[in-house]
C-alpha atoms as a PDB file:
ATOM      1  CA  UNK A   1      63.918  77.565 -75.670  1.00  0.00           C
ATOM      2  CA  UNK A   2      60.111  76.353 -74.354  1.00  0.00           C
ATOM      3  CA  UNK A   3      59.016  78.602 -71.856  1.00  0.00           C
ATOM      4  CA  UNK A   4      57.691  75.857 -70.148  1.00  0.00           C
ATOM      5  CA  UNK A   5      61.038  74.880 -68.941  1.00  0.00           C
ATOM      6  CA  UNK A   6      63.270  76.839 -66.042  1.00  0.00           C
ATOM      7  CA  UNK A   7      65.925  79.397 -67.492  1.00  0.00           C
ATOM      8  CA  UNK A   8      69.492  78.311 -66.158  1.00  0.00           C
ATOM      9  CA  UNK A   9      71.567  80.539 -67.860  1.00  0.00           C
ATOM     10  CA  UNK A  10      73.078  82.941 -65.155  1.00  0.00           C
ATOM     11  CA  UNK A  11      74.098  80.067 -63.151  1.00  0.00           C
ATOM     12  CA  UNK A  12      76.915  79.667 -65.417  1.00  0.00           C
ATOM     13  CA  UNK A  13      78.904  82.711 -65.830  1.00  0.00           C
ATOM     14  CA  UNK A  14      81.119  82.026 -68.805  1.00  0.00           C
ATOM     15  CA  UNK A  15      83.405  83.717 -71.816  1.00  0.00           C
ATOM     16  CA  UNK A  16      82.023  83.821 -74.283  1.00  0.00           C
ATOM     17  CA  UNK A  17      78.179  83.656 -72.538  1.00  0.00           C
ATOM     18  CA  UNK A  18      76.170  80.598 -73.287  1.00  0.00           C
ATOM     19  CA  UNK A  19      73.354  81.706 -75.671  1.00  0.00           C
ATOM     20  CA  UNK A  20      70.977  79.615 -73.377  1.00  0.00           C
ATOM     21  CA  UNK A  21      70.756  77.312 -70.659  1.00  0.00           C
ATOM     22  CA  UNK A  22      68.026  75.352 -69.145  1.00  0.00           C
ATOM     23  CA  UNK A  23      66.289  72.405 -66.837  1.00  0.00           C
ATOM     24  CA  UNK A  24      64.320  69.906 -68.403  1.00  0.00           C
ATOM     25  CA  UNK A  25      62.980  66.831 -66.107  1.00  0.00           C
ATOM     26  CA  UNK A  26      66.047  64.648 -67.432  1.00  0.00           C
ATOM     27  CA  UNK A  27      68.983  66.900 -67.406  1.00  0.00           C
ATOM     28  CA  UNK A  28      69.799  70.413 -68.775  1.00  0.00           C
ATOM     29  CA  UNK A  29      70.503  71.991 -72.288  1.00  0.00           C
ATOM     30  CA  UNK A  30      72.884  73.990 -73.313  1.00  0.00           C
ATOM     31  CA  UNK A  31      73.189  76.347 -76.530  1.00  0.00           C
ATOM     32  CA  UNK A  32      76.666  78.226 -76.995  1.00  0.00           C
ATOM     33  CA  UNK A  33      80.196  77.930 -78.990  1.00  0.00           C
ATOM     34  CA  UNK A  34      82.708  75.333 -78.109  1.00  0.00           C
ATOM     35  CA  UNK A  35      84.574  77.431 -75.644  1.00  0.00           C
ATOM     36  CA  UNK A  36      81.334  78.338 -73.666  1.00  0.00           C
ATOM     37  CA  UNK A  37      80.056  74.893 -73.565  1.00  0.00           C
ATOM     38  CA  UNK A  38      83.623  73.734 -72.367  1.00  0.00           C
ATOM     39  CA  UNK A  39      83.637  76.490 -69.722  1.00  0.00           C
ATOM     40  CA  UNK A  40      80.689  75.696 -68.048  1.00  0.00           C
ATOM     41  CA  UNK A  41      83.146  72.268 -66.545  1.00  0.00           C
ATOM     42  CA  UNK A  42      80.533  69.975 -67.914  1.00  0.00           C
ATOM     43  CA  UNK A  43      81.714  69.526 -70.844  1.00  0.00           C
ATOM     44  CA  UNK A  44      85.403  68.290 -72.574  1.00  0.00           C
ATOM     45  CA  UNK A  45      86.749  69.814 -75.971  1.00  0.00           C
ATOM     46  CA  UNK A  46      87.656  66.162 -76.707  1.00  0.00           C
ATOM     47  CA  UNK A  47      83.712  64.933 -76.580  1.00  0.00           C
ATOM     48  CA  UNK A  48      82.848  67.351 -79.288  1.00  0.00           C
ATOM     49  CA  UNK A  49      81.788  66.362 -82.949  1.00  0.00           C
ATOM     50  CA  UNK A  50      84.492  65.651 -84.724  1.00  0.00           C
ATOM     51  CA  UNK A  51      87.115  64.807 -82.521  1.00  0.00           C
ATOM     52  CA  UNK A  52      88.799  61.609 -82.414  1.00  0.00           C
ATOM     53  CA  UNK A  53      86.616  58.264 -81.695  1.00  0.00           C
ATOM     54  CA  UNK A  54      83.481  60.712 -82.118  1.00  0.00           C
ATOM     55  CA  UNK A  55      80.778  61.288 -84.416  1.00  0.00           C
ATOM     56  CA  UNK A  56      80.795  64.275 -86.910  1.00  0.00           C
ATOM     57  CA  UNK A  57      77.422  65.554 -86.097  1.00  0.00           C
ATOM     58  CA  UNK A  58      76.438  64.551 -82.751  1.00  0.00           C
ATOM     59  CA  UNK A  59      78.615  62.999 -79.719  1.00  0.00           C
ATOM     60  CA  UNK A  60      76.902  60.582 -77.542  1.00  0.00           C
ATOM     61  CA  UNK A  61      78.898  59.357 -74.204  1.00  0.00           C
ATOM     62  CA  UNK A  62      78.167  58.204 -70.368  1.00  0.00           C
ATOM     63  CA  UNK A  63      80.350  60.087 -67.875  1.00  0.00           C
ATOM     64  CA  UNK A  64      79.956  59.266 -63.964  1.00  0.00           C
ATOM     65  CA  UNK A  65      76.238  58.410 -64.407  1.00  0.00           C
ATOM     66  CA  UNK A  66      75.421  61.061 -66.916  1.00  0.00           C
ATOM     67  CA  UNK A  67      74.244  60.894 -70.229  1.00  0.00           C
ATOM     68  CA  UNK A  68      76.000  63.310 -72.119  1.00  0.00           C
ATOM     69  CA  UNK A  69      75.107  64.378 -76.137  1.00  0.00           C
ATOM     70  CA  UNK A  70      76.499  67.323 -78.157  1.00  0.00           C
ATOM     71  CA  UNK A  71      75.337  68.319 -81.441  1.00  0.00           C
ATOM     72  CA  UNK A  72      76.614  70.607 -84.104  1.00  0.00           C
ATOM     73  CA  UNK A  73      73.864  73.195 -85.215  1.00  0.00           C
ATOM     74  CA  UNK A  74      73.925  74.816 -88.756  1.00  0.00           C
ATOM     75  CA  UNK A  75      76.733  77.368 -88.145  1.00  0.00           C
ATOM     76  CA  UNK A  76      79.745  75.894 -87.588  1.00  0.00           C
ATOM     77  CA  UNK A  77      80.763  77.636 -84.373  1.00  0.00           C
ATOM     78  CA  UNK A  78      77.800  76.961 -82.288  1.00  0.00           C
ATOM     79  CA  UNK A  79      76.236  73.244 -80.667  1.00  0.00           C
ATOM     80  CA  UNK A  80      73.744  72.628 -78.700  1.00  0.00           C
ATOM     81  CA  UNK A  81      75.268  70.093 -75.366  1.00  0.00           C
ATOM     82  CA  UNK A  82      72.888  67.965 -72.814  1.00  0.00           C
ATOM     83  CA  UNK A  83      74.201  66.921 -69.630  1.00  0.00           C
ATOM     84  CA  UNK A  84      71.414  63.902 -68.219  1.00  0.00           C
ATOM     85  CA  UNK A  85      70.910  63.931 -64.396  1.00  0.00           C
ATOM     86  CA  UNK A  86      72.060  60.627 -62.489  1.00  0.00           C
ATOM     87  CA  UNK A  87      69.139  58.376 -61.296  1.00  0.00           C
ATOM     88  CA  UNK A  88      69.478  59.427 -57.744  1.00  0.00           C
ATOM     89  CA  UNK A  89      69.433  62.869 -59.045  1.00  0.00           C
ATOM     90  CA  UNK A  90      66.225  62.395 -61.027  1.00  0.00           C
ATOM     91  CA  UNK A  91      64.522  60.839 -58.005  1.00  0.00           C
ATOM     92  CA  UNK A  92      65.484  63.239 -55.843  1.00  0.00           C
ATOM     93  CA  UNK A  93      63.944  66.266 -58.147  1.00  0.00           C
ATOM     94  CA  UNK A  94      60.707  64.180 -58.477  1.00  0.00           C
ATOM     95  CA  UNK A  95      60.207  64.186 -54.253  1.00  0.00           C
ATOM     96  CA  UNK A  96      60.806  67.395 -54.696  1.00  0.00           C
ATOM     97  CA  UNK A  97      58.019  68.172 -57.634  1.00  0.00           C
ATOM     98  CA  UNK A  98      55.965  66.274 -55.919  1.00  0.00           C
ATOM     99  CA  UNK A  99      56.145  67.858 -52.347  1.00  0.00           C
ATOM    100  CA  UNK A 100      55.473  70.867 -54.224  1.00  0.00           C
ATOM    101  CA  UNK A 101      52.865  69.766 -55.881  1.00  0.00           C
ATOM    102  CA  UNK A 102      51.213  68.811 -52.365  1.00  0.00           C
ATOM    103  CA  UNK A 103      52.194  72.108 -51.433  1.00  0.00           C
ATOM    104  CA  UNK A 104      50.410  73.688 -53.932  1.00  0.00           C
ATOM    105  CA  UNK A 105      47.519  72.082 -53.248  1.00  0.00           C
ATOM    106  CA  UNK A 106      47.544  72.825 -49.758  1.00  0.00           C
ATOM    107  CA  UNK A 107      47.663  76.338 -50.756  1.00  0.00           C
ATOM    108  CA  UNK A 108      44.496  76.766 -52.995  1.00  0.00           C
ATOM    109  CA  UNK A 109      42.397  75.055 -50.274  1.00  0.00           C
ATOM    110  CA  UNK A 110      43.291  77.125 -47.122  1.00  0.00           C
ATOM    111  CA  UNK A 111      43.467  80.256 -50.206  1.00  0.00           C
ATOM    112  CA  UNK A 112      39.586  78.696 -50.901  1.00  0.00           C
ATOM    113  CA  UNK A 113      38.222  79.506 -47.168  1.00  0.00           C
ATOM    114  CA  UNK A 114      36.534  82.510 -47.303  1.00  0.00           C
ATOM    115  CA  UNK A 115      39.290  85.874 -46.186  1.00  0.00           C
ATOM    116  CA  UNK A 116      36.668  88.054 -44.215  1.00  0.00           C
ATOM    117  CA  UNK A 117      33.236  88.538 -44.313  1.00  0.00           C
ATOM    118  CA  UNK A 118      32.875  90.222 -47.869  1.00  0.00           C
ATOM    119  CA  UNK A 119      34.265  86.785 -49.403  1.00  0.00           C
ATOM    120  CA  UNK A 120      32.094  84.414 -47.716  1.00  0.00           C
ATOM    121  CA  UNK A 121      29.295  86.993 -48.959  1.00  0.00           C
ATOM    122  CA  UNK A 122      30.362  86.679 -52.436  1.00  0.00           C
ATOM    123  CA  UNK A 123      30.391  82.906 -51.900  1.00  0.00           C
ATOM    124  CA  UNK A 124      27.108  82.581 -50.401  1.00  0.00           C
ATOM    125  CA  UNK A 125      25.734  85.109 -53.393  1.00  0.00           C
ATOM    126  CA  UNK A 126      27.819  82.750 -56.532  1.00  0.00           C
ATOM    127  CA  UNK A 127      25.828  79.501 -54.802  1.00  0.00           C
ATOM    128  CA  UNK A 128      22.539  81.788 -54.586  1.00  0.00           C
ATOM    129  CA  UNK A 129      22.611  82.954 -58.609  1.00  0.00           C
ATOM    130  CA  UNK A 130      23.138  79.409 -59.737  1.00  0.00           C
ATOM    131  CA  UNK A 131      20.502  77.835 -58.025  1.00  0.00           C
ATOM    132  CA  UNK A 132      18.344  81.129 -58.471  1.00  0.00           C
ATOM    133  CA  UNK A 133      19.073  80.683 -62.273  1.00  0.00           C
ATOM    134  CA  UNK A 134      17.354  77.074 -62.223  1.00  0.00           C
ATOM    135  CA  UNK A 135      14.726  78.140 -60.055  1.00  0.00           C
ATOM    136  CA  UNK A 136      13.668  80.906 -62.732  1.00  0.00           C
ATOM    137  CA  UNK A 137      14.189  78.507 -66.027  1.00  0.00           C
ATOM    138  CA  UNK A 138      11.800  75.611 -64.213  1.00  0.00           C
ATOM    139  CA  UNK A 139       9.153  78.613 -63.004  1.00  0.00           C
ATOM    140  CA  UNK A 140       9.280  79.578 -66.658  1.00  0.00           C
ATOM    141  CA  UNK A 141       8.764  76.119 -68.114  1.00  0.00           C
ATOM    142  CA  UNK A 142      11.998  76.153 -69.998  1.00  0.00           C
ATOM    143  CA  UNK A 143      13.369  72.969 -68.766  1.00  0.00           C
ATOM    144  CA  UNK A 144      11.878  69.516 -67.939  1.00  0.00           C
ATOM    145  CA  UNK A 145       8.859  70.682 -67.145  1.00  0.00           C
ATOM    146  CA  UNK A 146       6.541  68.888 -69.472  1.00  0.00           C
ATOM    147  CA  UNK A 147       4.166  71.701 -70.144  1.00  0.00           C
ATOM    148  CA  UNK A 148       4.000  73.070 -66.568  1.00  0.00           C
ATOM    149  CA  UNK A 149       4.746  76.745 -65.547  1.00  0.00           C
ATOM    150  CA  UNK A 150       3.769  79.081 -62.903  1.00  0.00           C
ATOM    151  CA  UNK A 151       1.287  82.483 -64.019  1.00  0.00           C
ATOM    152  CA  UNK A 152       2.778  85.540 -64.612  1.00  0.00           C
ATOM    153  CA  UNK A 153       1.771  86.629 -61.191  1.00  0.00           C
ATOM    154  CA  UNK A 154       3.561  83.884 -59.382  1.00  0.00           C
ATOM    155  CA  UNK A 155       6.578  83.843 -61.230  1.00  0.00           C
ATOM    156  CA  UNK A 156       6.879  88.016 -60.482  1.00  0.00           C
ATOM    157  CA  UNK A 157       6.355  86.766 -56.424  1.00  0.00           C
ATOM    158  CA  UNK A 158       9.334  84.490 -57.290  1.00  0.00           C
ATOM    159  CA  UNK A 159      11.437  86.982 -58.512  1.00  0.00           C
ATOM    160  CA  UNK A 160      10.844  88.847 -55.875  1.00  0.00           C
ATOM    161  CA  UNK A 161      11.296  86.594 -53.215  1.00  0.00           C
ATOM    162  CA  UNK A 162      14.656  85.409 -54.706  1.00  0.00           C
ATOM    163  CA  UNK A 163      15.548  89.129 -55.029  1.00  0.00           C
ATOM    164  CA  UNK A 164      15.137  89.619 -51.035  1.00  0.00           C
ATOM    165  CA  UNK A 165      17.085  86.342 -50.548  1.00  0.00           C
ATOM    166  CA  UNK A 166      20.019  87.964 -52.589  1.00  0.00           C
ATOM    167  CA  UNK A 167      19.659  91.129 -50.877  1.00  0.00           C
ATOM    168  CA  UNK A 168      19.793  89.491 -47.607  1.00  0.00           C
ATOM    169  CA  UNK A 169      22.656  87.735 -48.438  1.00  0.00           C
ATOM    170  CA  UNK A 170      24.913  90.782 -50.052  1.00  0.00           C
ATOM    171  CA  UNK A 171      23.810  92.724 -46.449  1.00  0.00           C
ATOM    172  CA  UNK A 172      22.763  90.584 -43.451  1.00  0.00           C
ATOM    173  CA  UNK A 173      24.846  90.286 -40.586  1.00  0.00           C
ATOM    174  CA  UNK A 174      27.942  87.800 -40.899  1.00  0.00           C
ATOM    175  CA  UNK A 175      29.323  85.794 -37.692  1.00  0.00           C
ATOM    176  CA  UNK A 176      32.661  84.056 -37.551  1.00  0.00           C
ATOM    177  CA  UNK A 177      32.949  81.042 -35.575  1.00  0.00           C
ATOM    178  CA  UNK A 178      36.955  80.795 -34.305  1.00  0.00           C
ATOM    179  CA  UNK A 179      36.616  77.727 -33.467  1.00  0.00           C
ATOM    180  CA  UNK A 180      35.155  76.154 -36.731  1.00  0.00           C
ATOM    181  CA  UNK A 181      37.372  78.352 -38.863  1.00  0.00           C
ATOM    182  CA  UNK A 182      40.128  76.871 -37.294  1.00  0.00           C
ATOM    183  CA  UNK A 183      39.036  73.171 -37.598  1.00  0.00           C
ATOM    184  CA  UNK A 184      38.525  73.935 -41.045  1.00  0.00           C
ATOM    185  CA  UNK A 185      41.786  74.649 -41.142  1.00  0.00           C
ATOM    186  CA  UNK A 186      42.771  71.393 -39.549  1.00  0.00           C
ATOM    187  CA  UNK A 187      40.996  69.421 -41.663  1.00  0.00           C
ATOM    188  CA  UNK A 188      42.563  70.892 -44.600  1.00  0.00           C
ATOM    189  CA  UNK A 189      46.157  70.151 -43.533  1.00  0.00           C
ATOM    190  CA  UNK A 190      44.610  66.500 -42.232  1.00  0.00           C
ATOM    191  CA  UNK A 191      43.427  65.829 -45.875  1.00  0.00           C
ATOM    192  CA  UNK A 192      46.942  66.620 -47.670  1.00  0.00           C
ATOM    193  CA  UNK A 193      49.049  64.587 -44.987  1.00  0.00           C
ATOM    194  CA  UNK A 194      50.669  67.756 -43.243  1.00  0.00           C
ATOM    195  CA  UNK A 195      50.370  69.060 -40.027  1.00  0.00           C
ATOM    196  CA  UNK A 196      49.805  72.298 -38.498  1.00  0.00           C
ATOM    197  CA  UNK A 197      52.310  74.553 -38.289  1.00  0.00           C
ATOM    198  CA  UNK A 198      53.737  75.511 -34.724  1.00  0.00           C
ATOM    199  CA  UNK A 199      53.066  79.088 -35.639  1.00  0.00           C
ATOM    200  CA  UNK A 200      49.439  78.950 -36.438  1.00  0.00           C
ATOM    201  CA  UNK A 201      47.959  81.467 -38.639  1.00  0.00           C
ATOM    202  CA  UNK A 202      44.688  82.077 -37.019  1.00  0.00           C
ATOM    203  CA  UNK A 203      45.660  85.391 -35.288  1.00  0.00           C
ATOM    204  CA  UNK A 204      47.286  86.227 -38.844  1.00  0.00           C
ATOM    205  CA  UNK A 205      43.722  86.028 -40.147  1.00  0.00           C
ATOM    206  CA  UNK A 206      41.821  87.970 -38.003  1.00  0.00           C
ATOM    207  CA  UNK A 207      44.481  90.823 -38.112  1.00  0.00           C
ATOM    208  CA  UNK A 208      43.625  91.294 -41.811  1.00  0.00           C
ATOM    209  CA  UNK A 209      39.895  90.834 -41.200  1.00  0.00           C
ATOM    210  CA  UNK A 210      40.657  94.129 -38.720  1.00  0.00           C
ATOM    211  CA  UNK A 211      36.830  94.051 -37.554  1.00  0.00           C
ATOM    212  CA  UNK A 212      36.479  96.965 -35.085  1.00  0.00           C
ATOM    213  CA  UNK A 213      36.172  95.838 -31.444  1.00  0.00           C
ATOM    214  CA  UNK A 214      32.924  97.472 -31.351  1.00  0.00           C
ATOM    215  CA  UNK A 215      31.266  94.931 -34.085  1.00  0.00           C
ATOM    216  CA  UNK A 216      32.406  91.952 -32.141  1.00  0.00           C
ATOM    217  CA  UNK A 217      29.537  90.127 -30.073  1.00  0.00           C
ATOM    218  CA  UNK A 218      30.336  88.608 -27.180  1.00  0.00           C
ATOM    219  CA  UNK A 219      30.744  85.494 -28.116  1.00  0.00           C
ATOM    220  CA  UNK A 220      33.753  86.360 -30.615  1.00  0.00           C
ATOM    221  CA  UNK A 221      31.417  86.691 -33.601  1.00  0.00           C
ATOM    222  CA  UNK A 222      31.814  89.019 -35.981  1.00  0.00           C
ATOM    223  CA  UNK A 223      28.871  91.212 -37.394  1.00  0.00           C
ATOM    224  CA  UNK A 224      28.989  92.989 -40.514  1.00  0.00           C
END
């Protein structure tokens, strides 16, 4: 069985156990003996290989909207059955993929706002090394530059410059603006179609932040 697909099997408690069981986008799979297959209530002993009006090797049938196969593997004892979802079925699981999709992606852009002040330092300090990175190679002539670089002396009053900016950066005082983090927010939910929930989170967030009331400015900033 692909990992990629959802395991099924405990959902059908039968005797003798399936070997496996699981959802594919079209229907699910089965792997087990006649008797386990027929237990599940999917499946008929009469649509097996074999049987009258049916294939030897593999069984192919329509039943209430449902495709339905079964195949005999090597060993005699054991097939492998398929049982196709209806259309309605199919659509439904798809609006359901794909609100979970959106979902997702709701997620990993409210998960992409900064958590307290330490994150939105480490932000600020990822955006600071890349540029600080091109900075250096074009002081040092080693891109597009066409022959031009700065002395020794001005390249080491670069350096240090961009050192102080990093510095300043990893330990300067950080304010948070309620009101902005929260139309961030907003405009997150605006951008993937949903709206705000009732319950909003806001307070949620600045219980984890736990800033002590003493390093709160008066205007609801916080400084860290």
């Amino acid at each position: 069985m692909s990992c990629e697909f959802p395991d099924v099997t405990a959902e059908y408690q039968t005797t003798p156990p399936l070997k496996e069981a699981y959802e594919i986008p079209s229907g699910r799979c089965f792997r087990g003996t006649r008797e386990a297959l027929v237990a599940t209530g999917l499946f008929r002993a009469e649509w097996f290989p074999g049987e009258p009006g049916m294939r030897r090797h593999t069984s192919r049938l329509m039943h209430e909207g449902r495709e339905i196969s079964i195949t005999r593997r090597k060993s005699p004892h054991v097939f492998d059955g398929f049982v196709g979802f209806t259309a309605e079925e199919c659509e439904s699981r798809e609006r359901t993929r794909e609100a979970r999709r959106r979902l997702e992606a709701l997620h990993e852009d409210l998960a992409a706002l900064p958590a307290d002040a330490d994150a939105y330092r480490r932000l600020v300090a990822g955006a600071e090394l890349r540029v600080s990175a091109v900075v250096k190679s074009l002081a040092q002539g080693e891109i597009r530059t066409g022959g031009y670089r700065y002395s020794d002396e001005a390249r080491e009053r670069i350096s240090q410059c961009l050192a102080a900016l990093m510095r300043e950066i990893l330990f300067g005082p950080v304010e948070l603006d309620p009101a902005k983090r929260e139309s961030a927010r907003r405009a997150i939910y605006a951008h993937h179609g949903e709206e705000l929930p009732a319950d909003n989170g806001f307070a949620q967030f600045l219980a984890r932040v736990r800033v002590p009331l003493g390093d709160l400015d008066k205007d609801g900033g916080e400084q860290s």
